[in-house]
C-alpha atoms as a PDB file:
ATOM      1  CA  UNK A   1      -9.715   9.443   8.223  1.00  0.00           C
ATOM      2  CA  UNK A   2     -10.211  11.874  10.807  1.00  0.00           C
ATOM      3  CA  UNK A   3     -11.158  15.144   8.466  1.00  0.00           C
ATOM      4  CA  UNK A   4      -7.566  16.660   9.030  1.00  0.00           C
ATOM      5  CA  UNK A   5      -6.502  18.016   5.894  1.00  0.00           C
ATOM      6  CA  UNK A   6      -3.925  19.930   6.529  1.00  0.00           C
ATOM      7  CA  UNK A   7      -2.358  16.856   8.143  1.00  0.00           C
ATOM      8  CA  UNK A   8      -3.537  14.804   4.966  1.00  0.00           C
ATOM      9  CA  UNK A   9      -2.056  17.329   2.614  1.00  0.00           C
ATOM     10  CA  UNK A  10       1.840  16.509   4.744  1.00  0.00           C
ATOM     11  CA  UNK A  11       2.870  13.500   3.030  1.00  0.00           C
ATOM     12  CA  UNK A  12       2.224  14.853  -0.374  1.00  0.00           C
ATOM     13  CA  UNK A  13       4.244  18.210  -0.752  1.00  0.00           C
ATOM     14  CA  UNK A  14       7.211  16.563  -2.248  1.00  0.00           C
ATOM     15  CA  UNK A  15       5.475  14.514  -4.633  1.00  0.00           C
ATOM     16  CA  UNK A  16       3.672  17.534  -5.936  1.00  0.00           C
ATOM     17  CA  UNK A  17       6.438  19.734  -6.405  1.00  0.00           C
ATOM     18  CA  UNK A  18       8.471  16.644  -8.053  1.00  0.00           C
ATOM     19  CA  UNK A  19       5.390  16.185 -10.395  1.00  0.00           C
ATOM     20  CA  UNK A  20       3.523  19.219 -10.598  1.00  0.00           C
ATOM     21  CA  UNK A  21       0.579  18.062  -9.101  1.00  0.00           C
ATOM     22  CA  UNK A  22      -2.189  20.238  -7.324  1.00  0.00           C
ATOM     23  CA  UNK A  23      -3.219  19.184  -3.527  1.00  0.00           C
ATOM     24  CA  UNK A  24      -6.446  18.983  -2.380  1.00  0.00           C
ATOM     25  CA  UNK A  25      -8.239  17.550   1.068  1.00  0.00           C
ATOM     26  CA  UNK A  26     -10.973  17.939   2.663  1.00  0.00           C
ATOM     27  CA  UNK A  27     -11.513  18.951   6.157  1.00  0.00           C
ATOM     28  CA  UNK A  28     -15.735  17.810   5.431  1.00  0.00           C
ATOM     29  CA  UNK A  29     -14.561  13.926   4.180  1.00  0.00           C
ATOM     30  CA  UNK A  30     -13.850  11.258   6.932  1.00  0.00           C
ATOM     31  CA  UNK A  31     -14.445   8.492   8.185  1.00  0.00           C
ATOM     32  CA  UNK A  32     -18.246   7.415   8.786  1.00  0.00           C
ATOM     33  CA  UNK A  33     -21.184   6.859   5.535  1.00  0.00           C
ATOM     34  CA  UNK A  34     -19.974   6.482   2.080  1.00  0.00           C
ATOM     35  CA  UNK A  35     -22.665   8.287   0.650  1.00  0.00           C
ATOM     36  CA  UNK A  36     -22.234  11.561   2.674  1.00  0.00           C
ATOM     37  CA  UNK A  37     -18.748  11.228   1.578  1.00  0.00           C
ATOM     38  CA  UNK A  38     -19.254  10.638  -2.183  1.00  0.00           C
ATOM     39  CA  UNK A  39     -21.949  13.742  -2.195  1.00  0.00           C
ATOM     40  CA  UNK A  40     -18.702  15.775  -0.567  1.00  0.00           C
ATOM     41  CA  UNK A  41     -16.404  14.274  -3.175  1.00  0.00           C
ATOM     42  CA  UNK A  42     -18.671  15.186  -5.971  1.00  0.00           C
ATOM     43  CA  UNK A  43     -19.067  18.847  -4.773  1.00  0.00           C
ATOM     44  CA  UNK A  44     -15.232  18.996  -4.437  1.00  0.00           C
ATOM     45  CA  UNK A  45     -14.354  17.961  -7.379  1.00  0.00           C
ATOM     46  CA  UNK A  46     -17.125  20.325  -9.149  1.00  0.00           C
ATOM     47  CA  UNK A  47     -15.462  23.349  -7.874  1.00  0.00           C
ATOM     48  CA  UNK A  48     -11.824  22.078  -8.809  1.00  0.00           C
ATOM     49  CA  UNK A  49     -13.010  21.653 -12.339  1.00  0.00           C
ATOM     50  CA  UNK A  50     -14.476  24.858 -12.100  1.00  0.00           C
ATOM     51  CA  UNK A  51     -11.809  27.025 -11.049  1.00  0.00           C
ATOM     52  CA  UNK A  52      -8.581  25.453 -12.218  1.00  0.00           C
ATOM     53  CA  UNK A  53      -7.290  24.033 -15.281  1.00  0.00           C
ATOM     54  CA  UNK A  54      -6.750  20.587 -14.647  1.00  0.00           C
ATOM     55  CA  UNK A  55      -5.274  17.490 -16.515  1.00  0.00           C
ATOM     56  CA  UNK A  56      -7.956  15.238 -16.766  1.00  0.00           C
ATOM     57  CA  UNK A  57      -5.829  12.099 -17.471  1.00  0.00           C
ATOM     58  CA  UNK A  58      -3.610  12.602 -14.312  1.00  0.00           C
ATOM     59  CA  UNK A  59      -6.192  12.783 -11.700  1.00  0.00           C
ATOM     60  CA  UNK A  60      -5.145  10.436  -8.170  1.00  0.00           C
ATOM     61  CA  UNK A  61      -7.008   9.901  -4.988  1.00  0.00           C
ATOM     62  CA  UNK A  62      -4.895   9.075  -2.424  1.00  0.00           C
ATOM     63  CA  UNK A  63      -5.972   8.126   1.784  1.00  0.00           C
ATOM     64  CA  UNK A  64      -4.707   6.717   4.772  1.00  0.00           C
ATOM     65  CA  UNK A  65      -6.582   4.094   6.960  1.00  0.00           C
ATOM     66  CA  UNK A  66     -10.185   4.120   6.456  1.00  0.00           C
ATOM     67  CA  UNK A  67      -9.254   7.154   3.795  1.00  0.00           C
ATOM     68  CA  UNK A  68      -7.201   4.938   1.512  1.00  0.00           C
ATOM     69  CA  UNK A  69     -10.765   2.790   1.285  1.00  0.00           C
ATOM     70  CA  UNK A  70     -12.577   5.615   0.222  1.00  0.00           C
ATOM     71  CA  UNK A  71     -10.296   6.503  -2.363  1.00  0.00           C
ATOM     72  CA  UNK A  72     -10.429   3.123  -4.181  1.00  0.00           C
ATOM     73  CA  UNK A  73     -13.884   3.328  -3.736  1.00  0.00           C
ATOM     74  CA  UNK A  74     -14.101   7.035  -5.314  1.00  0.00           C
ATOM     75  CA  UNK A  75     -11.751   5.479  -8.522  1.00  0.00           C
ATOM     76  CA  UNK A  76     -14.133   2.317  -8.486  1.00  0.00           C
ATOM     77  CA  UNK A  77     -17.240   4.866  -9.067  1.00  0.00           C
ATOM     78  CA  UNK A  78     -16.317   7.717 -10.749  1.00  0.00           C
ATOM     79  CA  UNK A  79     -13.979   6.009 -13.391  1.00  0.00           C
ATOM     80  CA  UNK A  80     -12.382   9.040 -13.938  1.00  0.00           C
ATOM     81  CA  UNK A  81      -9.010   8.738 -11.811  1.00  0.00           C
ATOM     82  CA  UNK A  82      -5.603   7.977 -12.671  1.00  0.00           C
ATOM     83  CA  UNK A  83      -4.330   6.117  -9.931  1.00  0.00           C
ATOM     84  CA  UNK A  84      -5.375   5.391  -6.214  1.00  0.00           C
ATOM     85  CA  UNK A  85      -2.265   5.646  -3.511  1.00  0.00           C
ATOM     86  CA  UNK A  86      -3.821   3.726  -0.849  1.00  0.00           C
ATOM     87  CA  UNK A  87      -1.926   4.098   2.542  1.00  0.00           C
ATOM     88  CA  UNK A  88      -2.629   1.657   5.319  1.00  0.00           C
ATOM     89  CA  UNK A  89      -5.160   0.048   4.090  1.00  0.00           C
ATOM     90  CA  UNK A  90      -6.974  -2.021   1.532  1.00  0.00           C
ATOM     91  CA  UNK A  91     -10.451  -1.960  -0.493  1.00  0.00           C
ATOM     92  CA  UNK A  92     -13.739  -1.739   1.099  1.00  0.00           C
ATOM     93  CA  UNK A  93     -15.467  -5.258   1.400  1.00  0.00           C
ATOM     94  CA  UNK A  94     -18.301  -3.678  -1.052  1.00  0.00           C
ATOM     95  CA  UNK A  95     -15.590  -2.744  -3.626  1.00  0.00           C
ATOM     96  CA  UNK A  96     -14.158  -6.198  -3.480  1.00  0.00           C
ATOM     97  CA  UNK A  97     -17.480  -7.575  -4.558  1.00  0.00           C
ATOM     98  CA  UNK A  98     -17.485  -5.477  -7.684  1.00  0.00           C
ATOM     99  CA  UNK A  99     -16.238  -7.083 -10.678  1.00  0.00           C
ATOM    100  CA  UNK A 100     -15.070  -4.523 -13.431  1.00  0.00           C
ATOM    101  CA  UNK A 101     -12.531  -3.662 -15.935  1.00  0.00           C
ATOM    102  CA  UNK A 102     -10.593  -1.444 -13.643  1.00  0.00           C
ATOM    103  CA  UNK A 103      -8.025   0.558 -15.729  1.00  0.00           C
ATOM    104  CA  UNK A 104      -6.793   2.954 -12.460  1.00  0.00           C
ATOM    105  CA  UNK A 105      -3.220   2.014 -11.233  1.00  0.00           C
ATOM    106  CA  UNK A 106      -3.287   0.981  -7.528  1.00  0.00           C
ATOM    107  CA  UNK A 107      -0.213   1.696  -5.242  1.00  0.00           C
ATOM    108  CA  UNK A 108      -0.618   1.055  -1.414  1.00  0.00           C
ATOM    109  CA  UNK A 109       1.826   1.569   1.381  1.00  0.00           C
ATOM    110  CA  UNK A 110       1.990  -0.220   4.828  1.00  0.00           C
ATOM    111  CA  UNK A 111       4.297  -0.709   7.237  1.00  0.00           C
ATOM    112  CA  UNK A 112       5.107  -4.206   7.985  1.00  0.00           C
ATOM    113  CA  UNK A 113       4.281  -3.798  11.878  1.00  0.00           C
ATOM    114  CA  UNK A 114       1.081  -2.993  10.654  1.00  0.00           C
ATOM    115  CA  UNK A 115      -2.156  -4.712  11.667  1.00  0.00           C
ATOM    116  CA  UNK A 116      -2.999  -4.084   8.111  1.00  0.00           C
ATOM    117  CA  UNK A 117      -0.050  -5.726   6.314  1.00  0.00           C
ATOM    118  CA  UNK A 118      -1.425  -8.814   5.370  1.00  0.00           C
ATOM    119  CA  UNK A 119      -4.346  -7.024   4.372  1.00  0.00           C
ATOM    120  CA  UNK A 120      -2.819  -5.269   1.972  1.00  0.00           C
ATOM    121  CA  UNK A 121      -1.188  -8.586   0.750  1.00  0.00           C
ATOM    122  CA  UNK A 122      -4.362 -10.183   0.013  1.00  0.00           C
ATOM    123  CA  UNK A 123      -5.343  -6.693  -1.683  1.00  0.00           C
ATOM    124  CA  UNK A 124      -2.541  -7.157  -4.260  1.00  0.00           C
ATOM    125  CA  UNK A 125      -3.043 -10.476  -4.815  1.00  0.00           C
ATOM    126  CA  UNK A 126      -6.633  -9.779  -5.426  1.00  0.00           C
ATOM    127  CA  UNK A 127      -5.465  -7.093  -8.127  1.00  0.00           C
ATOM    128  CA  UNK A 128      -3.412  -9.544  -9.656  1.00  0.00           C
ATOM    129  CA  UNK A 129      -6.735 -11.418 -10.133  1.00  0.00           C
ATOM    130  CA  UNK A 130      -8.153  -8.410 -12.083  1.00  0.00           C
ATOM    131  CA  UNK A 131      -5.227  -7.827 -14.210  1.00  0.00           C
ATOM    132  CA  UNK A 132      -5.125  -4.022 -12.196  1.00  0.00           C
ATOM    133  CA  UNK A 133      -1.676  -2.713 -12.444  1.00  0.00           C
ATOM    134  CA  UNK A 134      -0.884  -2.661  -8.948  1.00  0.00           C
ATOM    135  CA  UNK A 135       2.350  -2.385  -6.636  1.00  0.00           C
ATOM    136  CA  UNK A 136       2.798  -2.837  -3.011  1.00  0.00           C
ATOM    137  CA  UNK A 137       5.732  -0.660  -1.115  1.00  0.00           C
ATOM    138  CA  UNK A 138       6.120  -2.252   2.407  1.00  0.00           C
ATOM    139  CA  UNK A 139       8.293   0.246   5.156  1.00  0.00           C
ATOM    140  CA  UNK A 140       9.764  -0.714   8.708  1.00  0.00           C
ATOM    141  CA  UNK A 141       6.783   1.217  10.474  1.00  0.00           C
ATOM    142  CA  UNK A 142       3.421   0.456  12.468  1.00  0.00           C
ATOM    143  CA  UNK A 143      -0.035   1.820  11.179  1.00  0.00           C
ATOM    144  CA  UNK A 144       0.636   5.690  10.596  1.00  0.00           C
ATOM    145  CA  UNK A 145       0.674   8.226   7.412  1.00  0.00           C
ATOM    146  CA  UNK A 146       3.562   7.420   5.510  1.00  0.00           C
ATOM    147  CA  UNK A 147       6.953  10.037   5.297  1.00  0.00           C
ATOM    148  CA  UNK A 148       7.060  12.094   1.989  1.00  0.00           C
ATOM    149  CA  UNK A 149       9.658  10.267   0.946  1.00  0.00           C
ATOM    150  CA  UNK A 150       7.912   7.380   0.806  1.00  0.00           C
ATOM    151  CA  UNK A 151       4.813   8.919  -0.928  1.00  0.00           C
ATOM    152  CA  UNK A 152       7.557   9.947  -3.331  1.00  0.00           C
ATOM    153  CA  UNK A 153       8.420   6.475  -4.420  1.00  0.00           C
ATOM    154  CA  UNK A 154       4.665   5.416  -4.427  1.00  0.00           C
ATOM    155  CA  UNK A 155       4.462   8.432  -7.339  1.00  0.00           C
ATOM    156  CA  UNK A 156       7.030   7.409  -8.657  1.00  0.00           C
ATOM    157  CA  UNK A 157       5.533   4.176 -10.030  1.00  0.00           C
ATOM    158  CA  UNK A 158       2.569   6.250 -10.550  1.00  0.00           C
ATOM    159  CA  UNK A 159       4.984   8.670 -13.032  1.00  0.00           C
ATOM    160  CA  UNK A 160       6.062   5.141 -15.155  1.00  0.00           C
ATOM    161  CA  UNK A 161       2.372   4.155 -15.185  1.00  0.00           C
ATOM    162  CA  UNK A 162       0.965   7.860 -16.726  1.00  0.00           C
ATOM    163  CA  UNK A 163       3.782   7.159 -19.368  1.00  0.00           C
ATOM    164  CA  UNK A 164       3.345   3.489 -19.640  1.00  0.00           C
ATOM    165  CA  UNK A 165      -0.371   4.339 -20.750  1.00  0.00           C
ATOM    166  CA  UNK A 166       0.568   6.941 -23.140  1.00  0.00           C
ATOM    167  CA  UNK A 167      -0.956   9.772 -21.052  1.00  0.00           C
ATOM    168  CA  UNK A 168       2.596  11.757 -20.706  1.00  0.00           C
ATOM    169  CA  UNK A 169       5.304  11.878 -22.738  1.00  0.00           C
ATOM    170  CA  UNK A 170       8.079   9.382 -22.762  1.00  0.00           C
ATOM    171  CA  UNK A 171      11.177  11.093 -20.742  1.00  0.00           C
ATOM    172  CA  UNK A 172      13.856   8.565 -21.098  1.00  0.00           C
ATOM    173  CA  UNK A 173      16.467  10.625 -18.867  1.00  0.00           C
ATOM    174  CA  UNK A 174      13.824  10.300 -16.321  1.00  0.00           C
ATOM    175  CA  UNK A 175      13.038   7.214 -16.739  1.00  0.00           C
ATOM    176  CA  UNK A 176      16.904   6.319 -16.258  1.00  0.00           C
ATOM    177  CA  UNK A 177      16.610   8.115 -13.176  1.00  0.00           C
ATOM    178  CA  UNK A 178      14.054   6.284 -11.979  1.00  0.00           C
ATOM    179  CA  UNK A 179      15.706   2.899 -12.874  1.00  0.00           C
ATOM    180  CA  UNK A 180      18.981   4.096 -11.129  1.00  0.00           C
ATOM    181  CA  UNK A 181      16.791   4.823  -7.921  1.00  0.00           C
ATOM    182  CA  UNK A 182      14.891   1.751  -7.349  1.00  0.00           C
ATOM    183  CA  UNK A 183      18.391  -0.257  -8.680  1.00  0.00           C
ATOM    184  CA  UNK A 184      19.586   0.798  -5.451  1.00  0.00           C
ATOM    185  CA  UNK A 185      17.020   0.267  -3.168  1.00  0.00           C
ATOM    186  CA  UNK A 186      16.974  -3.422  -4.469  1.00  0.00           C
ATOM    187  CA  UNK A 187      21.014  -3.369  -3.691  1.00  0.00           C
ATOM    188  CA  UNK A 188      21.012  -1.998  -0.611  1.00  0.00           C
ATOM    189  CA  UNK A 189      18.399  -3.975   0.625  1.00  0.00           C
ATOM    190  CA  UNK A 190      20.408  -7.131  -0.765  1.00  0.00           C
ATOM    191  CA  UNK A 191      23.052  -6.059   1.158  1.00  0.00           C
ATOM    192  CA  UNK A 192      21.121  -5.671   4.655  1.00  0.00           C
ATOM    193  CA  UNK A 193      20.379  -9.396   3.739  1.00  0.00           C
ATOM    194  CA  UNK A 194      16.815  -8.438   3.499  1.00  0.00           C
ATOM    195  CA  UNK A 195      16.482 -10.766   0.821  1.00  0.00           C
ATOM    196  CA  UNK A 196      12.328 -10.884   0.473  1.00  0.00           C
ATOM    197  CA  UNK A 197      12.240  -7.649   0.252  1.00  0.00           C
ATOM    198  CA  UNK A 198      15.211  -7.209  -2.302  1.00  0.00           C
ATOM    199  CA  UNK A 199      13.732  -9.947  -4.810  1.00  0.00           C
ATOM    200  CA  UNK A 200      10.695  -8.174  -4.481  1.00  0.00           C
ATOM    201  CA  UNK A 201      12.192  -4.261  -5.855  1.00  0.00           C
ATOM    202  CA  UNK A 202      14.215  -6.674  -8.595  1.00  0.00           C
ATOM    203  CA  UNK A 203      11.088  -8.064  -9.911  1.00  0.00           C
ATOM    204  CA  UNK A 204       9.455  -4.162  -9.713  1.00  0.00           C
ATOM    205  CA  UNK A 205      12.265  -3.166 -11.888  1.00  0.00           C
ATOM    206  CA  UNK A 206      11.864  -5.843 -14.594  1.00  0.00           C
ATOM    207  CA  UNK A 207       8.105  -5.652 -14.430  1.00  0.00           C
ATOM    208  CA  UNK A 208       8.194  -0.954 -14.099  1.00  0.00           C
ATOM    209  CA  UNK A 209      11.869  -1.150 -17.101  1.00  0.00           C
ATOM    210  CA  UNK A 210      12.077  -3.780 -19.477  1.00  0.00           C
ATOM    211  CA  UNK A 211       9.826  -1.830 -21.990  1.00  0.00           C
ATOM    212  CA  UNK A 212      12.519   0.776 -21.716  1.00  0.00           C
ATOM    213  CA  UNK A 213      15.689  -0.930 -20.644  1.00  0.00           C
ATOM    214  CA  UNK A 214      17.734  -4.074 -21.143  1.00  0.00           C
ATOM    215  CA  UNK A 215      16.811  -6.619 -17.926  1.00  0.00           C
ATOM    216  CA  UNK A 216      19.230  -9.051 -18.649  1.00  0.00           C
ATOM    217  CA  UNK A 217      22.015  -8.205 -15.556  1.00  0.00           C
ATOM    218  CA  UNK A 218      18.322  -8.171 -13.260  1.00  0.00           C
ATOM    219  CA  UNK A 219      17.426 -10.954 -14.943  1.00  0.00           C
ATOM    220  CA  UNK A 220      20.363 -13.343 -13.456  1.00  0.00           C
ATOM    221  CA  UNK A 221      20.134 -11.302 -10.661  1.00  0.00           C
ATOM    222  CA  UNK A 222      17.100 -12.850  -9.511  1.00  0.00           C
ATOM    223  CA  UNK A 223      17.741 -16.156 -11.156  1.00  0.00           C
ATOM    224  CA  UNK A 224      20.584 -16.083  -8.934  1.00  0.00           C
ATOM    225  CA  UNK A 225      18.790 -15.403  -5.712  1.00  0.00           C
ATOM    226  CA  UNK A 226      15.976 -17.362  -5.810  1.00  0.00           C
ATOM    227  CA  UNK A 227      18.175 -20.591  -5.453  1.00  0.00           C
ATOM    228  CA  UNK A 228      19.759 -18.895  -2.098  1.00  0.00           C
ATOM    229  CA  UNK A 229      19.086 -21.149   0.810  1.00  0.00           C
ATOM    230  CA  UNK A 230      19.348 -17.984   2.809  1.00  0.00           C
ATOM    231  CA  UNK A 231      16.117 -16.205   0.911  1.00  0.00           C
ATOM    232  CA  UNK A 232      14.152 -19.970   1.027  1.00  0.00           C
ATOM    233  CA  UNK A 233      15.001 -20.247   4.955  1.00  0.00           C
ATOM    234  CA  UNK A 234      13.921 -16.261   5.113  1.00  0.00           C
ATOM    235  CA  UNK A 235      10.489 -17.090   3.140  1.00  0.00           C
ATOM    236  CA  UNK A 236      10.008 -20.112   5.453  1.00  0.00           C
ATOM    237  CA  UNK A 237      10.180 -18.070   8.571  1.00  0.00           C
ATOM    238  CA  UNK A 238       8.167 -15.032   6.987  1.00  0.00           C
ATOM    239  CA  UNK A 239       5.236 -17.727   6.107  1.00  0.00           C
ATOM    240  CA  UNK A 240       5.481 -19.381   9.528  1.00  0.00           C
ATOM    241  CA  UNK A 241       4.997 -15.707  11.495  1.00  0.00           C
ATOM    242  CA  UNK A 242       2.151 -15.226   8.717  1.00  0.00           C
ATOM    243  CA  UNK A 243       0.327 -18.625   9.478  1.00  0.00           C
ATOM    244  CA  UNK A 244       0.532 -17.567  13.604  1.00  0.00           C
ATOM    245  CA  UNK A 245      -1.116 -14.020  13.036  1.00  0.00           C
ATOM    246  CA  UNK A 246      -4.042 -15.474  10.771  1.00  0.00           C
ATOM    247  CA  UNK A 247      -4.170 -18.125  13.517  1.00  0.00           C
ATOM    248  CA  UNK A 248      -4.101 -15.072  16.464  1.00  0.00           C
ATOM    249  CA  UNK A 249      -6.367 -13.469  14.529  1.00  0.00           C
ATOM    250  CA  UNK A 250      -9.249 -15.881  13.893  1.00  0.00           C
ATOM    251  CA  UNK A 251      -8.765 -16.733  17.478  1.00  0.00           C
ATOM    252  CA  UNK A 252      -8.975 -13.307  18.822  1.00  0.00           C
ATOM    253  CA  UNK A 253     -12.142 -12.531  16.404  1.00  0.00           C
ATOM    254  CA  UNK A 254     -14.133 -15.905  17.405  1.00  0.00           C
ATOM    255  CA  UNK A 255     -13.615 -14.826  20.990  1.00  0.00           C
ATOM    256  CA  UNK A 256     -14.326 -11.616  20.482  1.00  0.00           C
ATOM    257  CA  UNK A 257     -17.787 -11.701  19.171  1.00  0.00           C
ATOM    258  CA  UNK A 258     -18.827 -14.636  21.647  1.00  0.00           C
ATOM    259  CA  UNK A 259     -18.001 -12.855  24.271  1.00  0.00           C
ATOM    260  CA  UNK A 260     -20.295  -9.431  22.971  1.00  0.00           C
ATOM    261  CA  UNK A 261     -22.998 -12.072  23.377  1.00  0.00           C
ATOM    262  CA  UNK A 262     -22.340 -12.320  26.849  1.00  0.00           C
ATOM    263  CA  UNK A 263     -23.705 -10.660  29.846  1.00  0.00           C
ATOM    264  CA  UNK A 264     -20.481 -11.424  31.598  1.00  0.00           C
ATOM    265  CA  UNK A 265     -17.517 -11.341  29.809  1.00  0.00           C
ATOM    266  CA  UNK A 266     -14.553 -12.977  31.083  1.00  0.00           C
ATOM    267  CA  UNK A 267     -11.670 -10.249  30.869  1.00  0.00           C
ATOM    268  CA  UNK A 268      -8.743 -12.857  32.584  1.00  0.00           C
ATOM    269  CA  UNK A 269      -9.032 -14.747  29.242  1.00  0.00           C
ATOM    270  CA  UNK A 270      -8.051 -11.794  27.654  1.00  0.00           C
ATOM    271  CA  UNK A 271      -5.470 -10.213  30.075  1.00  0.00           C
ATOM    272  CA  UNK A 272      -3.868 -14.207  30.137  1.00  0.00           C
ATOM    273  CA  UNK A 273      -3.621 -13.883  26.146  1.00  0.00           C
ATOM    274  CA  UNK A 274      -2.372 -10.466  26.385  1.00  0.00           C
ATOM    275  CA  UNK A 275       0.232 -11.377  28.983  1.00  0.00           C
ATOM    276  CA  UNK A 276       1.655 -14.437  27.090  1.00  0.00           C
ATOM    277  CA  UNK A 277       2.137 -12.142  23.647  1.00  0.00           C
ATOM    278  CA  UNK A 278       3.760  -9.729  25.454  1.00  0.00           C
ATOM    279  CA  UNK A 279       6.050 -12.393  27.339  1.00  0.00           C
ATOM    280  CA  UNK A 280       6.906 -13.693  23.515  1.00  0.00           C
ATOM    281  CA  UNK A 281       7.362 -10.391  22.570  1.00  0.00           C
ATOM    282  CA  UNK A 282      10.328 -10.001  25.099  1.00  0.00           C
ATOM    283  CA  UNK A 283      12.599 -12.539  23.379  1.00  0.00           C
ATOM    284  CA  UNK A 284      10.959 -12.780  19.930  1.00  0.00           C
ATOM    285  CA  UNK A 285      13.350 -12.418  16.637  1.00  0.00           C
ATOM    286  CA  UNK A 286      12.906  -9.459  14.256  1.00  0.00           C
ATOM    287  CA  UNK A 287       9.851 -10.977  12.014  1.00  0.00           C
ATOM    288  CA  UNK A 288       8.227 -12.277  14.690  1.00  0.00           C
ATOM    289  CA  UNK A 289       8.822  -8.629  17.054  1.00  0.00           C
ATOM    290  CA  UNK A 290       7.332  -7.237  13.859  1.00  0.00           C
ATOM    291  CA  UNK A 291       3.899  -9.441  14.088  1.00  0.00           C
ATOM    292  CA  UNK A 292       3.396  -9.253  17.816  1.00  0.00           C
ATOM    293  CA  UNK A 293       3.516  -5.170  17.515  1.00  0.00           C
END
């Protein structure tokens, strides 16, 4: 967002050298008028063509913050890209409003003490809507660039959608890898009784494997934990914190702009509102901690 590319290029090294990809970022591209940043993408992209050999059907744009708009928005236009890794951040209100058979694979990354989170929740859901083949991968972190590790995964899903569409051959070993990796993830998160968050990485595997492997053992898995009491009382509580932020936020926003149309504003509204969230902050449980940050 900031025109950093060396720092933009970080997150990405061990993705590339897992799938052979070529890294590119501008230090020209950043935040600030779409336009000036589509003419910079177009020039960019001109001279990759023109001096490398490059796989036209595995093409990604990939951003963080107001970045990970503009690289949904650069997919939206160009129709020429592969998938979008969106990090931080959803769609531009602009894209949202255009209504066409998108056939890029979206995969977005927030941290769930991001302001963003239920952003990107409403993003996916919106995808849904569209039929895009979309996942969302949701880390214990505030509003930063992701760890390569976690870009990893993101490609990943990116790898099974390439061969999902035909555009790479099938590797079934890898594939198997794949499976073995996110099979754990699910477990492990099962285990930490994170039990959202493990239903969700059983349903990726069923939705990312079942063309290549039996689901049946997932299958019951799920079955299984969707009549937990302890997952139901953990959705409860997740929707409850969910409900207070859109509530905080409306709040915060209606007050926000009437007081811009103020000569005086009245700052002790704010510092009193401030105060109180910090004072809940102090003995708040984990989901809530997480909302308040």
């Amino acid at each position: 967002p900031m025109g950093r590319g060396n720092i933009g290029i970080g997150p990405f090294i061990k993705a590339a050298e897992m799938y052979n990809h070529v890294l590119i970022c501008s230090n020209q591209a950043k935040n600030g008028p779409y336009e000036r940043n589509f003419q910079i993408t177009s020039r960019l992209l001109d001279k990759v063509f023109s001096e490398f050999k490059i796989d036209q059907n595995r093409i990604y744009t990939a951003g963080f913050s107001g970045g990970a708009r503009l690289a949904a928005s650069i997919a939206i236009k160009t129709q020429m890209i592969q998938g979008v890794l969106a990090c931080g951040a959803g769609m531009s209100s602009n894209d949202l409003l255009i209504q066409k058979n998108w056939d890029f694979s979206y995969a977005a990354i927030v941290g769930d003490r991001d302001m963003n989170l239920l952003e990107m929740i409403n993003t996916q859901d919106y995808a849904d809507k569209l039929n895009l083949s979309n996942e969302l991968f949701v880390y214990d972190m505030r509003h930063k660039w992701p760890s390569q590790e976690q870009v990893l995964e993101a490609f990943d899903w990116l790898e099974l959608e390439v061969t999902r569409k035909g555009a790479v051959q099938q590797n079934q070993a890898r594939i198997e890898e794949l499976y073995s990796k996110f099979l754990e993830k699910a477990k492990r998160l099962e285990n930490e009784n994170q039990l959202i968050s493990a239903l969700i990485e059983y349903q990726r595997l069923i939705d990312n494997f079942s063309l290549y492997l039996p689901m049946d053992s997932i299958i019951n898995k799920m079955m299984s934990l969707r009549e937990s009491t302890e997952l139901k009382n953990q959705k409860k509580e997740r929707e409850k914190i969910f409900q207070k932020e859109r509530s905080l936020s409306e709040l915060f926003f209606e007050r926000f702009y009437d007081d811009l149309k103020k000569s005086d504003q009245n700052l002790k509204w704010w510092e009193k509102r401030i105060d109180n969230l910090k004072n809940e902050k102090e003995n708040a449980e984990e989901e809530k901690d997480k909302m308040l940050d």
